[in-house]
PDB file of N, CA and C in Angstrom:
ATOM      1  N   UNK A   1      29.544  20.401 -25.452  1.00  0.00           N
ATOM      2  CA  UNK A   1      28.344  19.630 -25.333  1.00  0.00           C
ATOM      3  C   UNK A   1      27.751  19.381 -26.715  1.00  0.00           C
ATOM      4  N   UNK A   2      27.159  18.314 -26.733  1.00  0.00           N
ATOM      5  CA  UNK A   2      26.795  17.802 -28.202  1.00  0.00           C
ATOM      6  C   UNK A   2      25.279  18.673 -27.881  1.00  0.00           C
ATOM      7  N   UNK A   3      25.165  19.368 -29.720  1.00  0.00           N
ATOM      8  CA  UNK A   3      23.830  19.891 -29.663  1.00  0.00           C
ATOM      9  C   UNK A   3      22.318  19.014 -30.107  1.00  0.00           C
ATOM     10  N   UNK A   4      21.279  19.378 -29.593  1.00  0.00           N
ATOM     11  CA  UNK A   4      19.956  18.416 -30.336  1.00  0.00           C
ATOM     12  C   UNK A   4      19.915  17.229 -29.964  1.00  0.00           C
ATOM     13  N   UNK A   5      20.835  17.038 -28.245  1.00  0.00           N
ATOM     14  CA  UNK A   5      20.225  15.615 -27.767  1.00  0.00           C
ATOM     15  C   UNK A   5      19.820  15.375 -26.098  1.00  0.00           C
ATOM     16  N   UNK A   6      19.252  16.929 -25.971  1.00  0.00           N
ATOM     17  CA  UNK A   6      18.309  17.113 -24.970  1.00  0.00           C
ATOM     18  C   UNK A   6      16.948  17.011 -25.301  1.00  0.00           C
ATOM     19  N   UNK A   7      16.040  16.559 -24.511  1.00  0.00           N
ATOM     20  CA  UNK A   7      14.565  16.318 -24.271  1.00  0.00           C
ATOM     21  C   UNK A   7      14.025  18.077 -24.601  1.00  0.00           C
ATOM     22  N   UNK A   8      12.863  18.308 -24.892  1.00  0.00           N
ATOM     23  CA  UNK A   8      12.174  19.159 -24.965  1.00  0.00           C
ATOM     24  C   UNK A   8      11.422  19.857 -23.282  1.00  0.00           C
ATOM     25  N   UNK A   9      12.086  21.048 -22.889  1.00  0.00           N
ATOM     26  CA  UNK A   9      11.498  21.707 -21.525  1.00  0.00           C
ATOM     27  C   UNK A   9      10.569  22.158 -21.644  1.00  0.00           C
ATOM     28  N   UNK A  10       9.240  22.039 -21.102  1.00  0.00           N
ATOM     29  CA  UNK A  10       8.032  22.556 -20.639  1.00  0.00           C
ATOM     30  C   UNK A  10       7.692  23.268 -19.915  1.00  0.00           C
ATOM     31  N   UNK A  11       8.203  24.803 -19.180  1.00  0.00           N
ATOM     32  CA  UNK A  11       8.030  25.767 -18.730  1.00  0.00           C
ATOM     33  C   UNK A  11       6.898  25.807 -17.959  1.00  0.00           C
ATOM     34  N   UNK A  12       5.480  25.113 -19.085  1.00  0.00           N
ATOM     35  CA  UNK A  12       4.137  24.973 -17.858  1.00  0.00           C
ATOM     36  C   UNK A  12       3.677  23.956 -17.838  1.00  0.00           C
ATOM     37  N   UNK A  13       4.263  23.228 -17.845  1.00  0.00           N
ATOM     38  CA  UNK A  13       3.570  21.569 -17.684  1.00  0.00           C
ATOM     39  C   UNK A  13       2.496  21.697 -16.639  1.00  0.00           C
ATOM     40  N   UNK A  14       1.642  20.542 -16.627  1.00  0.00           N
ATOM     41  CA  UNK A  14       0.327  20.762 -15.994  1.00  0.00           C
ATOM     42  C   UNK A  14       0.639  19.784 -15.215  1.00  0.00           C
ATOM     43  N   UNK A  15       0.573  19.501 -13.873  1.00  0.00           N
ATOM     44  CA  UNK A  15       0.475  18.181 -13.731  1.00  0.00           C
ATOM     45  C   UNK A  15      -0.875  18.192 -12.235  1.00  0.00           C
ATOM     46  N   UNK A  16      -1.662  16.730 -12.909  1.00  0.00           N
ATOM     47  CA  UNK A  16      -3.215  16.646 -11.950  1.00  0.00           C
ATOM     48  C   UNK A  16      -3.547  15.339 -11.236  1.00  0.00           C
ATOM     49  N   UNK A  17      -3.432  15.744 -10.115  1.00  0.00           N
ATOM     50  CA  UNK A  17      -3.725  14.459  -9.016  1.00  0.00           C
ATOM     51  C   UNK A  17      -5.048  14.149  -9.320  1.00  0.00           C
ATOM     52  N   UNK A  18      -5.384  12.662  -8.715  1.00  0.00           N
ATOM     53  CA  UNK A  18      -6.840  12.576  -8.822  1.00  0.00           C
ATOM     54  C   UNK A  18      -7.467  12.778  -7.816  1.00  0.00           C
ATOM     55  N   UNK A  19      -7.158  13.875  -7.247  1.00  0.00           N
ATOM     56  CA  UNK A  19      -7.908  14.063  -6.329  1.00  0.00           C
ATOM     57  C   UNK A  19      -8.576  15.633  -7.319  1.00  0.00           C
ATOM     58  N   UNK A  20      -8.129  16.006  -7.949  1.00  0.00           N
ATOM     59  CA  UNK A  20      -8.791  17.052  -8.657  1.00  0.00           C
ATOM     60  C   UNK A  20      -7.380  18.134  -8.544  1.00  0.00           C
ATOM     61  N   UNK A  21      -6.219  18.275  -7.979  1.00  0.00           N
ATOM     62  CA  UNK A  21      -5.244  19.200  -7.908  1.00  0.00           C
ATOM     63  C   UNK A  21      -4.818  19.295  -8.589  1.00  0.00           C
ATOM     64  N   UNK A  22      -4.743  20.819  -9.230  1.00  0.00           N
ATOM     65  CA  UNK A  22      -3.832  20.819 -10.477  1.00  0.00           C
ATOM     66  C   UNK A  22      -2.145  21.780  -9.929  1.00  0.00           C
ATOM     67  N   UNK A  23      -1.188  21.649 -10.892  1.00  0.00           N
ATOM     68  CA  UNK A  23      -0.005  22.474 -10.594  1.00  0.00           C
ATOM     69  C   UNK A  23       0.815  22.715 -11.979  1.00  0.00           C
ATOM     70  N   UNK A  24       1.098  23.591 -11.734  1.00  0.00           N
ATOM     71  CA  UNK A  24       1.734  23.968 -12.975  1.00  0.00           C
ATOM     72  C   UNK A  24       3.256  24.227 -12.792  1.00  0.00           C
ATOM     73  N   UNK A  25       4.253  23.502 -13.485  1.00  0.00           N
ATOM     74  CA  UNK A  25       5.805  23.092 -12.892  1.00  0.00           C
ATOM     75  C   UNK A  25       6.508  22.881 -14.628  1.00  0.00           C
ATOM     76  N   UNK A  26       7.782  23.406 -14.159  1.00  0.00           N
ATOM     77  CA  UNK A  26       8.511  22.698 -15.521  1.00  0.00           C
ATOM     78  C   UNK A  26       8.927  21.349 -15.342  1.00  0.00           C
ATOM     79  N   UNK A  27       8.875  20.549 -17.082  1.00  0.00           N
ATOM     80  CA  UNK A  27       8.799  19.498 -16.884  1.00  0.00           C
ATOM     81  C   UNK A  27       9.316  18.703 -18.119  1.00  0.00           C
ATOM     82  N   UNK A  28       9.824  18.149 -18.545  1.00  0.00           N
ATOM     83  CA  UNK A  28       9.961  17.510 -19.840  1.00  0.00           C
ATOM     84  C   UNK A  28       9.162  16.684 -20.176  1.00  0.00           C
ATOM     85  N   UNK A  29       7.791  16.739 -19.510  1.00  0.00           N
ATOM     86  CA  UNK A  29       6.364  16.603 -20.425  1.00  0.00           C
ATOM     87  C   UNK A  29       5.588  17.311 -20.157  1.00  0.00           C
ATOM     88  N   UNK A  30       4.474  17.615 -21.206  1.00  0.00           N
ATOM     89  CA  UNK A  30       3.621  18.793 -20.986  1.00  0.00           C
ATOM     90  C   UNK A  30       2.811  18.681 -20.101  1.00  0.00           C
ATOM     91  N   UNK A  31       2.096  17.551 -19.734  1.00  0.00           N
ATOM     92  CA  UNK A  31       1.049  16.872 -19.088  1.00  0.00           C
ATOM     93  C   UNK A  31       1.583  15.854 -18.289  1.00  0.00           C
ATOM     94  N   UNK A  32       0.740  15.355 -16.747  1.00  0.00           N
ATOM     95  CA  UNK A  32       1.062  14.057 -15.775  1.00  0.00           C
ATOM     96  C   UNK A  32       0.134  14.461 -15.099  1.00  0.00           C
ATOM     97  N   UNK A  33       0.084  12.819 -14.681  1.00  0.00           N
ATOM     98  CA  UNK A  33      -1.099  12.544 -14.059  1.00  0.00           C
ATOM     99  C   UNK A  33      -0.622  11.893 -12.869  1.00  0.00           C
ATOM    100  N   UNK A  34      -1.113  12.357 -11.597  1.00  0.00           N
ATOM    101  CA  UNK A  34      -0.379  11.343 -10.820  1.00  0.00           C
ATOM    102  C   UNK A  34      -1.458  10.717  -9.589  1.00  0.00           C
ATOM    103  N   UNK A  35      -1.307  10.001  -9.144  1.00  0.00           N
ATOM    104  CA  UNK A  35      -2.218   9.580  -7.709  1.00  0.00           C
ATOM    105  C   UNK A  35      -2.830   9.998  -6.723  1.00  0.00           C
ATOM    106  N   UNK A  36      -1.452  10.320  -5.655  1.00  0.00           N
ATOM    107  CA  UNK A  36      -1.067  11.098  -4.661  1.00  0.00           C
ATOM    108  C   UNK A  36      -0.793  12.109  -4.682  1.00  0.00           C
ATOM    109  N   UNK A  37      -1.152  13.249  -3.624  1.00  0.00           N
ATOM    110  CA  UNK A  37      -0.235  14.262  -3.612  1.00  0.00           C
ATOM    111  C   UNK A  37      -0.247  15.111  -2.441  1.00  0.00           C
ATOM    112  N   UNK A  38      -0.039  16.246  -1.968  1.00  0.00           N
ATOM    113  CA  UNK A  38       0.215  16.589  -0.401  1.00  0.00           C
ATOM    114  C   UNK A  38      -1.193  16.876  -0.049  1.00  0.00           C
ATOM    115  N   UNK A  39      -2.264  17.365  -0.884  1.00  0.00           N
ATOM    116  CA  UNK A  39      -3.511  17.508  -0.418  1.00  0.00           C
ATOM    117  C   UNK A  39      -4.294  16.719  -0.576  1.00  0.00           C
ATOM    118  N   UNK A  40      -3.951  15.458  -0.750  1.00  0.00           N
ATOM    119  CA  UNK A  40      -5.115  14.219  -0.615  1.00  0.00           C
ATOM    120  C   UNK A  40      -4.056  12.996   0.474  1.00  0.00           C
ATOM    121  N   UNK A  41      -2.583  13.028   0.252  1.00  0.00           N
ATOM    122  CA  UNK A  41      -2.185  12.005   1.197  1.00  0.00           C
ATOM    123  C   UNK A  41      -2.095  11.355   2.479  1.00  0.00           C
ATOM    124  N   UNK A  42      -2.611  10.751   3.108  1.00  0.00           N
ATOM    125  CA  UNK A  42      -2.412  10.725   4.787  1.00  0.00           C
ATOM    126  C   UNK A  42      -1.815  10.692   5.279  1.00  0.00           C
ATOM    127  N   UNK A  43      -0.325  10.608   5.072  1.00  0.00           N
ATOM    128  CA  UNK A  43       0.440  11.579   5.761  1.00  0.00           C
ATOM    129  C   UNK A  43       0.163  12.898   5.940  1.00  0.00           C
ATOM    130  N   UNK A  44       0.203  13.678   5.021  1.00  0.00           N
ATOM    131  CA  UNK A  44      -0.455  15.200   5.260  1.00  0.00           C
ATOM    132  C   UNK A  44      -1.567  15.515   5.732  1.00  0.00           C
ATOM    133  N   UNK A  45      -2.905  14.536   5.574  1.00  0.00           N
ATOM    134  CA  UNK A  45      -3.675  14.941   5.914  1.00  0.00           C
ATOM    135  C   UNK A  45      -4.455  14.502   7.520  1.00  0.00           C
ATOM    136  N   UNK A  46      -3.653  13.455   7.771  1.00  0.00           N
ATOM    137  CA  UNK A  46      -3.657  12.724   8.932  1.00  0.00           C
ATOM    138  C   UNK A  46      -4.817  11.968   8.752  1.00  0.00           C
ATOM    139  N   UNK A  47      -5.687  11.208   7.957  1.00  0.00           N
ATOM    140  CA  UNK A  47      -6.531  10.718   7.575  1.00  0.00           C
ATOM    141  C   UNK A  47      -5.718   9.809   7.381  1.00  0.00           C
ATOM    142  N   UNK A  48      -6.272   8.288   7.723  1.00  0.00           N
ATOM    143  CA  UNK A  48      -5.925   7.240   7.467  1.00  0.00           C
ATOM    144  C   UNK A  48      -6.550   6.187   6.116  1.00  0.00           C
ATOM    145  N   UNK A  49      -6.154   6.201   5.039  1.00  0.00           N
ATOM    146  CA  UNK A  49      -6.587   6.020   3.625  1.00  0.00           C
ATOM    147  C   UNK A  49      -5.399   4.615   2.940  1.00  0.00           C
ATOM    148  N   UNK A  50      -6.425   3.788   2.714  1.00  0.00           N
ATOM    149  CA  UNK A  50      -5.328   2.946   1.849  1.00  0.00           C
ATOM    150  C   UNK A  50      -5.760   2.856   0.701  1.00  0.00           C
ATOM    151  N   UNK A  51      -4.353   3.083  -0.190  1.00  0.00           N
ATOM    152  CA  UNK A  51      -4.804   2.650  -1.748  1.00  0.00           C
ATOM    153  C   UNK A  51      -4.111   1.312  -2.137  1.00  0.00           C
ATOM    154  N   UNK A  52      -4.945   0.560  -2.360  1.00  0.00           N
ATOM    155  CA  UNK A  52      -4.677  -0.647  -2.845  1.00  0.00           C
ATOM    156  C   UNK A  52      -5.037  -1.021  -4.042  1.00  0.00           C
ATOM    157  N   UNK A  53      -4.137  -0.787  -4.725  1.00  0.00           N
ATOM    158  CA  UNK A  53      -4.368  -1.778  -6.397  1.00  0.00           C
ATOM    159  C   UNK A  53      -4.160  -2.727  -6.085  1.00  0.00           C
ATOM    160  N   UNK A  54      -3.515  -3.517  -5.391  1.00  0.00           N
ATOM    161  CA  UNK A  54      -2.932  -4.895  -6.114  1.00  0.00           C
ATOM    162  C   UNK A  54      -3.903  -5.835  -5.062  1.00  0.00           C
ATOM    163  N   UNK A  55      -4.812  -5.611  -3.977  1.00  0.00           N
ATOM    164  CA  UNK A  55      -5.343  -6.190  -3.518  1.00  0.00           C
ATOM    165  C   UNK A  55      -4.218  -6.522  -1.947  1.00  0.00           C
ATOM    166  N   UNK A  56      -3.554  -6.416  -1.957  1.00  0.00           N
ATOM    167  CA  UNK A  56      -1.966  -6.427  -0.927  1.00  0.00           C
ATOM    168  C   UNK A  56      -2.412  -6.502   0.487  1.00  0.00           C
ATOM    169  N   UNK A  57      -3.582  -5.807   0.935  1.00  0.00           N
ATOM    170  CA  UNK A  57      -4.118  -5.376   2.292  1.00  0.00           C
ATOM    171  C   UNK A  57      -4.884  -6.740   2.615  1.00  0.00           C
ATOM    172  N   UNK A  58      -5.419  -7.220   1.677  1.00  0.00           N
ATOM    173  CA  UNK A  58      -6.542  -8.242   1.593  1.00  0.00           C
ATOM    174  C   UNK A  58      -6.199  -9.596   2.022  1.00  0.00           C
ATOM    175  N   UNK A  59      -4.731  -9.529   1.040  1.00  0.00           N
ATOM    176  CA  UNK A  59      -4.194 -10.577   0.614  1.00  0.00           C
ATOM    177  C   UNK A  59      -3.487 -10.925   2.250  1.00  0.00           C
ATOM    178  N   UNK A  60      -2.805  -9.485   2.816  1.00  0.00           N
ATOM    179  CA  UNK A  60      -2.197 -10.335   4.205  1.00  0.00           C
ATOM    180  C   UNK A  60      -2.947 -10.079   5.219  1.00  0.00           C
ATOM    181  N   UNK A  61      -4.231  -9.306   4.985  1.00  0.00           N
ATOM    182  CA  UNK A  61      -5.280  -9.877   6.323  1.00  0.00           C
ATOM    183  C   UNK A  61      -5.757 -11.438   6.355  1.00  0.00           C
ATOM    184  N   UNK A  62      -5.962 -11.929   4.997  1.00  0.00           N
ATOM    185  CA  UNK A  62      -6.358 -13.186   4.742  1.00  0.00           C
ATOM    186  C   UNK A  62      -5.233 -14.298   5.373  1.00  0.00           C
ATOM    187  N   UNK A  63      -3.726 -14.178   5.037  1.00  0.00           N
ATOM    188  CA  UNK A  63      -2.764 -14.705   5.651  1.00  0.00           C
ATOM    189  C   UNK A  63      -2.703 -15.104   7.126  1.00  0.00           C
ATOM    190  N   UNK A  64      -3.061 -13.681   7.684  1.00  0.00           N
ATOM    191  CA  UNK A  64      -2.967 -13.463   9.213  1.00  0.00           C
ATOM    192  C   UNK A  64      -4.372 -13.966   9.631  1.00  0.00           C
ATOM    193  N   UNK A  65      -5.442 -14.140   9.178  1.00  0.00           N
ATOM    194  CA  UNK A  65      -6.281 -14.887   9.852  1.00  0.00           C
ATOM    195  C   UNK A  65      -6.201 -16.727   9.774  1.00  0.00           C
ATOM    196  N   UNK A  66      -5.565 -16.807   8.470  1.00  0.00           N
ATOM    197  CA  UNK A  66      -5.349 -18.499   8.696  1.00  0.00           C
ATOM    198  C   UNK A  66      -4.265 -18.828   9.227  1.00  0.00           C
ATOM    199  N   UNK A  67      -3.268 -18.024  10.373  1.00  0.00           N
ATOM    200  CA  UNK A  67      -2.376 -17.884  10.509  1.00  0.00           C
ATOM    201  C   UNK A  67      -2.386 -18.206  12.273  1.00  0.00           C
ATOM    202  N   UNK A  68      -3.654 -17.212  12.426  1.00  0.00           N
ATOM    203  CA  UNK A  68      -3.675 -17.340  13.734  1.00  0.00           C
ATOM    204  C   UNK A  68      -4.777 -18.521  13.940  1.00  0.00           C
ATOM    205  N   UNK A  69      -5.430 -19.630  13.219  1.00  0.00           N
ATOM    206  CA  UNK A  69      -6.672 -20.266  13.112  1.00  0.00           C
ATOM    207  C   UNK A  69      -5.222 -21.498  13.350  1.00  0.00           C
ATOM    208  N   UNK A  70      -4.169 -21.533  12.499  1.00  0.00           N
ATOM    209  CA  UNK A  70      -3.237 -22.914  12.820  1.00  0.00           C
ATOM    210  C   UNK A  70      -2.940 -22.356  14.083  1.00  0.00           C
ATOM    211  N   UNK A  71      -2.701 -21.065  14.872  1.00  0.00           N
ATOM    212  CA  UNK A  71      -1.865 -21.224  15.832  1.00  0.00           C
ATOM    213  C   UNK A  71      -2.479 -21.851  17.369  1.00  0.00           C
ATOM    214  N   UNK A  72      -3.655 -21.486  17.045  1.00  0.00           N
ATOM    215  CA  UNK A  72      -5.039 -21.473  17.874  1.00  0.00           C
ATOM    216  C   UNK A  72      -5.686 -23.856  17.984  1.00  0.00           C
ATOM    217  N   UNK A  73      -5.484 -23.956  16.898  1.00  0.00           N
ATOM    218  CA  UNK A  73      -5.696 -25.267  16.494  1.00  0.00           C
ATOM    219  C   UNK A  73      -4.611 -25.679  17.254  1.00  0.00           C
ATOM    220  N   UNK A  74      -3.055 -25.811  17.380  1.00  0.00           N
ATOM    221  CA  UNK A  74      -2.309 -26.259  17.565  1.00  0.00           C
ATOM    222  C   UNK A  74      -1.588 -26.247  19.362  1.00  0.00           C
ATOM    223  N   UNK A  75      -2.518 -24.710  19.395  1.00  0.00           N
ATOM    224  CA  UNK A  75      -2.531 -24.758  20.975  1.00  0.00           C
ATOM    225  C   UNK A  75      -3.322 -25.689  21.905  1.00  0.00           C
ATOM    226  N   UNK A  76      -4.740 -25.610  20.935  1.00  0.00           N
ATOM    227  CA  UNK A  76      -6.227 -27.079  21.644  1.00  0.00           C
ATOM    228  C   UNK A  76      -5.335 -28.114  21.486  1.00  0.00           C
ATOM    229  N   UNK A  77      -4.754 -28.296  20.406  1.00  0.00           N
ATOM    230  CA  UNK A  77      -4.187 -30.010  20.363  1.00  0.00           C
ATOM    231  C   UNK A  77      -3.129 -29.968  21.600  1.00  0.00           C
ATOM    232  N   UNK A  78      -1.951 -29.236  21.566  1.00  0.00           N
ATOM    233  CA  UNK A  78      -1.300 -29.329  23.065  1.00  0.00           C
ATOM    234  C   UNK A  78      -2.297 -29.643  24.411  1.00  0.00           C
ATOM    235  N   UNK A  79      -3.054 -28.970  24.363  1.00  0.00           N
ATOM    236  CA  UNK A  79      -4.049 -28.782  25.497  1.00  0.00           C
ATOM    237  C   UNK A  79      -4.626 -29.981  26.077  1.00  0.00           C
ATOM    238  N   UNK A  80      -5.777 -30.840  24.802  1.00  0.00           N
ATOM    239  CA  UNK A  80      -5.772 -32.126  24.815  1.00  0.00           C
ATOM    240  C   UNK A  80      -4.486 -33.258  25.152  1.00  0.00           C
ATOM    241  N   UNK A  81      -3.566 -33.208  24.561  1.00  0.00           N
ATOM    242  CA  UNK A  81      -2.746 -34.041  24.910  1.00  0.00           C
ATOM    243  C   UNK A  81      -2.052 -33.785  26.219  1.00  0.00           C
ATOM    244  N   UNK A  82      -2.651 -32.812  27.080  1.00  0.00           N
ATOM    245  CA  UNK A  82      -1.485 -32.850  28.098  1.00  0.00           C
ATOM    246  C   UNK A  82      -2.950 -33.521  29.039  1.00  0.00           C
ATOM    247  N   UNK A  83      -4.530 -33.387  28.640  1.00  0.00           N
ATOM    248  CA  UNK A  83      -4.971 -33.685  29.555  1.00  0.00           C
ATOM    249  C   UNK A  83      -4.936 -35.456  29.088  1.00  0.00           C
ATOM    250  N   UNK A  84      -4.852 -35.994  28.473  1.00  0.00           N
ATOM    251  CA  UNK A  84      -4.749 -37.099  28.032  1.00  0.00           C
ATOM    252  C   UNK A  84      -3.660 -37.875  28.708  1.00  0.00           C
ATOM    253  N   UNK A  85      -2.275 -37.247  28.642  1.00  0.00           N
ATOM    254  CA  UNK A  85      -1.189 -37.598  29.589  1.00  0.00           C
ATOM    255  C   UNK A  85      -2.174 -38.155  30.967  1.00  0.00           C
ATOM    256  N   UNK A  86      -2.838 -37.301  31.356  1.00  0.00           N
ATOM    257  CA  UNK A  86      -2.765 -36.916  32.995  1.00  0.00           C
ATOM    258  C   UNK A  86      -3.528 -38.146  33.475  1.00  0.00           C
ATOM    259  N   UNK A  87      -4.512 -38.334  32.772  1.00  0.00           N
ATOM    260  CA  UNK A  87      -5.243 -39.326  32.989  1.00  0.00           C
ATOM    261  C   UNK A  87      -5.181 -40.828  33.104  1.00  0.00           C
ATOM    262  N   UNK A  88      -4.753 -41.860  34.491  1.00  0.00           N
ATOM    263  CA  UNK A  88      -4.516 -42.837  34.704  1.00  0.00           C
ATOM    264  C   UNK A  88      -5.293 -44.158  34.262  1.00  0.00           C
ATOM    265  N   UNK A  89      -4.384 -44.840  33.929  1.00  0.00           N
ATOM    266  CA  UNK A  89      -5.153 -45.586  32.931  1.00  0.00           C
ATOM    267  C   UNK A  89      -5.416 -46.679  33.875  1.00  0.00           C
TER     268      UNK A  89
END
């Protein structure tokens, strides 16, 4: 094995959720920061929690409401035209 071209091991790396959890793990960095973790996630905690950076939740509730507004529009227009049919001229 070639020597002096492994990363540096960290025995106590710290690493801290933002939820305030800290843990101490080896690591080939001393320090991490991370998001999630088993005592804040909803999976684990059965709490239903969304994290949204990117806006993602927003973006396809917004979809799904103009979504169902064409489907809804397009059903009245059938609707009209069938009573329009019916009607003898």
């Amino acid at each position: 094995m070639k020597k002096d071209i492994h990363s540096v091991y960290y025995k106590n790396a710290k690493i801290t959720c933002s939820c305030g959890k800290q843990w101490v793990v080896g690591s080939t960095r001393p320090e991490m920061s991370i998001e999630l973790c088993s005592n804040c996630h909803p999976f684990y905690t059965g709490k239903k929690k969304l994290v949204d950076t990117a806006r993602k939740v927003e973006q396809f509730q917004a979809r799904a409401i103009k979504t169902q507004a064409l489907k809804d529009r397009q059903v009245k227009q059938k609707q009209l035209q069938k009573k329009r049919s019916r009607k003898p001229a």
